[in-house]
N, C-alpha and C. Protein backbone atom coordinates (compact mmCIF):
# COMPACT_ATOMS: atom_id res chain seq x y z
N UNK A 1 -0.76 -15.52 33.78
CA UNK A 1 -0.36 -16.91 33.74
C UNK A 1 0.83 -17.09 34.69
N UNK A 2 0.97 -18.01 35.28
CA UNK A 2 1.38 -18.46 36.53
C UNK A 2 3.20 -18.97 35.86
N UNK A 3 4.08 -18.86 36.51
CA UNK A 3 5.49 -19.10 35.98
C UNK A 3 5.51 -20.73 36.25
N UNK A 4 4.46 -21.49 36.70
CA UNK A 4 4.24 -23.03 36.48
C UNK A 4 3.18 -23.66 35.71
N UNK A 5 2.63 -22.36 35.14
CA UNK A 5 1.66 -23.04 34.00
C UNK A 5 2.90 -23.36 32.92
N UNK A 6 2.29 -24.66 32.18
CA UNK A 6 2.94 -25.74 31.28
C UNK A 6 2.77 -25.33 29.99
N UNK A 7 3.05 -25.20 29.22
CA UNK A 7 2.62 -25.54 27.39
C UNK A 7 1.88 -26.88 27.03
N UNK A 8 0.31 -26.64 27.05
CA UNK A 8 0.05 -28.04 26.82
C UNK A 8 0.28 -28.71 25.16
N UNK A 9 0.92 -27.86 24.33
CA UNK A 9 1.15 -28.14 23.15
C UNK A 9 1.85 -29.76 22.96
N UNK A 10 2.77 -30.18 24.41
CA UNK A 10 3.20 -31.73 23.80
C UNK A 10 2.63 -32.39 24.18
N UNK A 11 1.57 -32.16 25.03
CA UNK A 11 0.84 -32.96 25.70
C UNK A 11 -0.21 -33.60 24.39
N UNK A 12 -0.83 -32.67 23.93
CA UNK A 12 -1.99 -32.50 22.38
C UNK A 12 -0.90 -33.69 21.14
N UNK A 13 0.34 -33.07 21.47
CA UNK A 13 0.44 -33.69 20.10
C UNK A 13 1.01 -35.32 20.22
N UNK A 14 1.73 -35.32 21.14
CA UNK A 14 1.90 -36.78 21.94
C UNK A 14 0.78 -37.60 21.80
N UNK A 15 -0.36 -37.33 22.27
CA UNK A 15 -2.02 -37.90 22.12
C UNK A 15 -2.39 -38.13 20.54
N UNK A 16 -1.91 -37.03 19.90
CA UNK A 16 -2.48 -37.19 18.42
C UNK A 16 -1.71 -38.49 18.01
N UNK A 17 -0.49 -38.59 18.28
CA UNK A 17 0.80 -39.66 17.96
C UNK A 17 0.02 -40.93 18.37
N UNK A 18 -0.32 -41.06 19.22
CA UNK A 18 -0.75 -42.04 20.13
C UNK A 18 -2.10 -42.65 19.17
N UNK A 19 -2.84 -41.59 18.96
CA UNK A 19 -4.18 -41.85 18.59
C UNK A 19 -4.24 -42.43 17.30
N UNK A 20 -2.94 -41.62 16.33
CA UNK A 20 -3.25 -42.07 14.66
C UNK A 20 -2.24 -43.43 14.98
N UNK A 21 -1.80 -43.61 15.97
CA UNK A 21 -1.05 -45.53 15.99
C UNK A 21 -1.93 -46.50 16.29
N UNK A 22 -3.03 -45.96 17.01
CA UNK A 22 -3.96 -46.74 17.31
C UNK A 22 -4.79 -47.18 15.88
N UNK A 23 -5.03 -46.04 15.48
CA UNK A 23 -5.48 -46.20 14.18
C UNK A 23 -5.26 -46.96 13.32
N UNK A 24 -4.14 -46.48 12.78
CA UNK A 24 -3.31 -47.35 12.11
C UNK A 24 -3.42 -49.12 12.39
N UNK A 25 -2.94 -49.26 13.67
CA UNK A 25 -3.27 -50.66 14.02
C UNK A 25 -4.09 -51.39 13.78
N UNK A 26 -5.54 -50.34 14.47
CA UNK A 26 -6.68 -51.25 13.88
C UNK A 26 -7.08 -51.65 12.12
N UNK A 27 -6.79 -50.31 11.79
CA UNK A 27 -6.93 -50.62 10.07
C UNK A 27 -5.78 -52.29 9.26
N UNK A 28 -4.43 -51.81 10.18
CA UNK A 28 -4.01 -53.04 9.88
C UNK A 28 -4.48 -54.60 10.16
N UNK A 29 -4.79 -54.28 11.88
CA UNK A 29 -5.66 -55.83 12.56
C UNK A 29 -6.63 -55.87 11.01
N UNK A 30 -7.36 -54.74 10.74
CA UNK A 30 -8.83 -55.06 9.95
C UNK A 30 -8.23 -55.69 8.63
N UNK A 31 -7.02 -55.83 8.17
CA UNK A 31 -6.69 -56.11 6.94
C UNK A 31 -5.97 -57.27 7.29
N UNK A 32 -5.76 -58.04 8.50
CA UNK A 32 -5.07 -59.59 8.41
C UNK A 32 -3.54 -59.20 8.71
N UNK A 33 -3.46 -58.48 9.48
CA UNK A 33 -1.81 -58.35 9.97
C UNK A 33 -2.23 -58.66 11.66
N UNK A 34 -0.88 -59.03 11.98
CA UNK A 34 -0.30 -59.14 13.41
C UNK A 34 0.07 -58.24 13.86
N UNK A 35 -0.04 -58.00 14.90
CA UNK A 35 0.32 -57.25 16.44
C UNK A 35 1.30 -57.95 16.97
N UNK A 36 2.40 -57.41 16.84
CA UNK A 36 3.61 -58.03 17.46
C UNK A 36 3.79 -57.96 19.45
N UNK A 37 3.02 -56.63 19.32
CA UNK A 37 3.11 -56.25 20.97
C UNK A 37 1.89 -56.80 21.65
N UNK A 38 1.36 -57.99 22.02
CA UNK A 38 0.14 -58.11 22.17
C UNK A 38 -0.45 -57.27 23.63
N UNK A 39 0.97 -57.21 24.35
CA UNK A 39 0.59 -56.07 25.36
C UNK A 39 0.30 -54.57 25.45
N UNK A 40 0.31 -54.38 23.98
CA UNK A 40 -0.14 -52.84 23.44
C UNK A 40 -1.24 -52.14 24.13
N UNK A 41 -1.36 -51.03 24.71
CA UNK A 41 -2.33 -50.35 25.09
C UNK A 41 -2.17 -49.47 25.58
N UNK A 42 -2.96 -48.08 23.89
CA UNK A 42 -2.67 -46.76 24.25
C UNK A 42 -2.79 -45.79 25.35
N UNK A 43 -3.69 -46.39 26.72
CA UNK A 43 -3.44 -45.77 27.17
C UNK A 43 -2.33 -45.54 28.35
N UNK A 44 -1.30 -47.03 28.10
CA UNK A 44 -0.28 -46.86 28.97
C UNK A 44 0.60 -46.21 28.08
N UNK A 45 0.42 -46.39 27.03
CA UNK A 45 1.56 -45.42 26.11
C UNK A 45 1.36 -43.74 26.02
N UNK A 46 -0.17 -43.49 26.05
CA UNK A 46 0.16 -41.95 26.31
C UNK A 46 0.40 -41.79 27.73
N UNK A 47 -0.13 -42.54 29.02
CA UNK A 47 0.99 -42.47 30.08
C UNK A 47 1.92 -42.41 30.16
N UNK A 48 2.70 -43.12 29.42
CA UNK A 48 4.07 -43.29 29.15
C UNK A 48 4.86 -41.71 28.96
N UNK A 49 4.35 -41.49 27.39
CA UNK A 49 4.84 -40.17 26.94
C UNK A 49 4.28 -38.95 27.99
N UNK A 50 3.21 -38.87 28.47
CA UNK A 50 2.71 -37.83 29.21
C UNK A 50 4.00 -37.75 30.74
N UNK A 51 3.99 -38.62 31.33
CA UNK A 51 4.73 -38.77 32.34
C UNK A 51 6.28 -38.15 31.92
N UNK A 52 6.50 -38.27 31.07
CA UNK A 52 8.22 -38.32 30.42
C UNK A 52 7.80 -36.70 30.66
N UNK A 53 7.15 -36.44 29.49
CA UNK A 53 7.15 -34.96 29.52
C UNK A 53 6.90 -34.34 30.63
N UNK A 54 6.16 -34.63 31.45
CA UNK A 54 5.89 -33.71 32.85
C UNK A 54 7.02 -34.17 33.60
N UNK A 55 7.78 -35.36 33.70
CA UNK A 55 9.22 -35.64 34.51
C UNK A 55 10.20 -34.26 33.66
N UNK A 56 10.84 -34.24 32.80
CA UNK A 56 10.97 -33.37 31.53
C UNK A 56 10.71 -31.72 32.14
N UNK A 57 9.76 -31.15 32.13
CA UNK A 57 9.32 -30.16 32.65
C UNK A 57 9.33 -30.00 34.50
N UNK A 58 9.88 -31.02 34.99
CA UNK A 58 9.45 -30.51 36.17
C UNK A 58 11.43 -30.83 36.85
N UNK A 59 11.86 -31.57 36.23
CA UNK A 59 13.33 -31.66 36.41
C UNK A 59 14.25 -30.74 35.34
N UNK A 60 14.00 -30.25 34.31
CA UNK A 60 15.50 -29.82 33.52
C UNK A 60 14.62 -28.27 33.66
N UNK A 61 15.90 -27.41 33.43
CA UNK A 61 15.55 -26.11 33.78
C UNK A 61 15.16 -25.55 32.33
N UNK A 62 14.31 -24.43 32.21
CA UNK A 62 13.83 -24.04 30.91
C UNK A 62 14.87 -23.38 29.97
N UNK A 63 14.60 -23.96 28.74
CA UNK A 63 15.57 -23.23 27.87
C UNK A 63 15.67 -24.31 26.63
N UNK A 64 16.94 -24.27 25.83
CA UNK A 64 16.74 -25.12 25.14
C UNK A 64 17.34 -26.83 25.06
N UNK A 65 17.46 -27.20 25.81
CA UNK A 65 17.72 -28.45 25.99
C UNK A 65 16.26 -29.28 26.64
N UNK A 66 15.64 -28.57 26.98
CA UNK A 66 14.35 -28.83 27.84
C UNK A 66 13.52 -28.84 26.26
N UNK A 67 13.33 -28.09 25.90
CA UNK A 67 12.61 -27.71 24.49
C UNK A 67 13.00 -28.96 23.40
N UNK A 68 14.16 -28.93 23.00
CA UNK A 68 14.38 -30.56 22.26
C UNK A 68 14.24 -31.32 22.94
N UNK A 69 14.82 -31.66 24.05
CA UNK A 69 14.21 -33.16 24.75
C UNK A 69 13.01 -32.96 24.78
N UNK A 70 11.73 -32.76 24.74
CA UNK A 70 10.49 -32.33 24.89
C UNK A 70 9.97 -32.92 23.52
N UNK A 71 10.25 -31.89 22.44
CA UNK A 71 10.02 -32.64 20.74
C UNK A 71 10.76 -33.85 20.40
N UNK A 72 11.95 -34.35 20.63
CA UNK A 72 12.49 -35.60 20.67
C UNK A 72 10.67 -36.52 21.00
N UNK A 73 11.13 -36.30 22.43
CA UNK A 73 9.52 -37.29 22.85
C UNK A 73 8.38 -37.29 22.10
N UNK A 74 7.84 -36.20 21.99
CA UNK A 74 6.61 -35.85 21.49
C UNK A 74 6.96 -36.53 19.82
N UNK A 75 8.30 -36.87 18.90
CA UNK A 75 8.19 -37.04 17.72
C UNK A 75 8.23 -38.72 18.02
N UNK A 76 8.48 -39.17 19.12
CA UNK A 76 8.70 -40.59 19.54
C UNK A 76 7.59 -41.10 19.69
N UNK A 77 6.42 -40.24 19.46
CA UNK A 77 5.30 -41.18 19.42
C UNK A 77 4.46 -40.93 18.38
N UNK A 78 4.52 -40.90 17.38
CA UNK A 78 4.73 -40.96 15.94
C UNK A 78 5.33 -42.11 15.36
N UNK A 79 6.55 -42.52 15.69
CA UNK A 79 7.19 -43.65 15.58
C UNK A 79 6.21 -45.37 15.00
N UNK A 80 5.44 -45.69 15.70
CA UNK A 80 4.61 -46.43 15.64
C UNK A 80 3.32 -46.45 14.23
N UNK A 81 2.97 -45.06 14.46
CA UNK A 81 1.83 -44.62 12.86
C UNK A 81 2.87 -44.86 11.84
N UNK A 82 4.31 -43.92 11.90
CA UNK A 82 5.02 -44.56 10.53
C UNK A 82 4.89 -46.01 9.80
N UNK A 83 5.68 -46.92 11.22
CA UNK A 83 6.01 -47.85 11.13
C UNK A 83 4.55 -48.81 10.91
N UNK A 84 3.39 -48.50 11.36
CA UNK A 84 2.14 -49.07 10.64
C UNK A 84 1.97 -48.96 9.17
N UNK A 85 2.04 -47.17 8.75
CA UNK A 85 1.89 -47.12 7.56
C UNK A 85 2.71 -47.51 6.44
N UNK A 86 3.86 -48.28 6.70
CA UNK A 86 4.94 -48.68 5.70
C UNK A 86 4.07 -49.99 5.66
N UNK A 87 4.28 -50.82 6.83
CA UNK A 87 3.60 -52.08 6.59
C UNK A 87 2.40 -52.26 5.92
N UNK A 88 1.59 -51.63 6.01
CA UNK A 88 -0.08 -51.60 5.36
C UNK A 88 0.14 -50.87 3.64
N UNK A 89 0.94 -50.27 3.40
CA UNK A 89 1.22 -49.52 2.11
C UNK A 89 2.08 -51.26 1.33
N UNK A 90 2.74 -51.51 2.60
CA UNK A 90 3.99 -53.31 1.48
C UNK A 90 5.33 -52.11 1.05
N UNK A 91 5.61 -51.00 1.36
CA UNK A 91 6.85 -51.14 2.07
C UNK A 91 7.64 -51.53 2.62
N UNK A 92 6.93 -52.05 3.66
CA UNK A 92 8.06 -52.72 4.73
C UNK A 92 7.28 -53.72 5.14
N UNK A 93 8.11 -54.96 5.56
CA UNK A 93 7.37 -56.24 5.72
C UNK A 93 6.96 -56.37 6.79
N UNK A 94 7.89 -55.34 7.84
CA UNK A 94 7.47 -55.38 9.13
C UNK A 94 8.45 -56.78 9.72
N UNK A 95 7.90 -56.88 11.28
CA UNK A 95 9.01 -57.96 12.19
C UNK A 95 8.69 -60.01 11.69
N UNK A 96 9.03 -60.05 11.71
CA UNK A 96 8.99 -61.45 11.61
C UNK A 96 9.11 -62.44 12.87
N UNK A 97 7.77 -62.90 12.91
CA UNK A 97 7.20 -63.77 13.95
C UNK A 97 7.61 -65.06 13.91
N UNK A 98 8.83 -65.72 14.52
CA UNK A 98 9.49 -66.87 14.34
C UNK A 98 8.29 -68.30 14.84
């Protein structure tokens, strides 16, 4: 293995993040909730995170500051499935659409 092969491990789990928000969403759309972001779309968001991480890996030198900033991201897209599943559970009321 090549000293520029990557760990695709945040790449996988970033996507999973991505994928169960999508989810989430739709189950909520399917139950009569709003979409606050109407410009939502996962696949600029795993662009989003994918890009970070390969900027991430290709600018900070290896070790551990590279390694948390890395899981920081990768837990940042997660963020969104939480914040679905509070709302759809009546936890949380979620944003309010003036």
């Amino acid at each position: 293995m090549s000293k520029y092969a990557w760990n695709i491990l945040p790449y996988l789990v970033s996507l999973l993040g991505v994928l169960f928000d999508y989810l989430t969403t739709t189950i909520g759309l399917g139950l009569g909730f709003n979409e606050t972001n109407l410009s939502y779309n996962p696949l600029l968001a795993i662009a989003f995170f994918w890009g970070i991480i390969t900027f991430l890996n290709l600018t900070l030198v290896k070790g551990r500051f590279l390694t948390v900033s890395k899981d920081v991201i990768v837990l940042a897209s997660f963020l969104g499935v939480v914040n679905n599943t509070l709302v759809i559970t009546g936890i949380y009321n979620g944003l309010r659409i003036l």
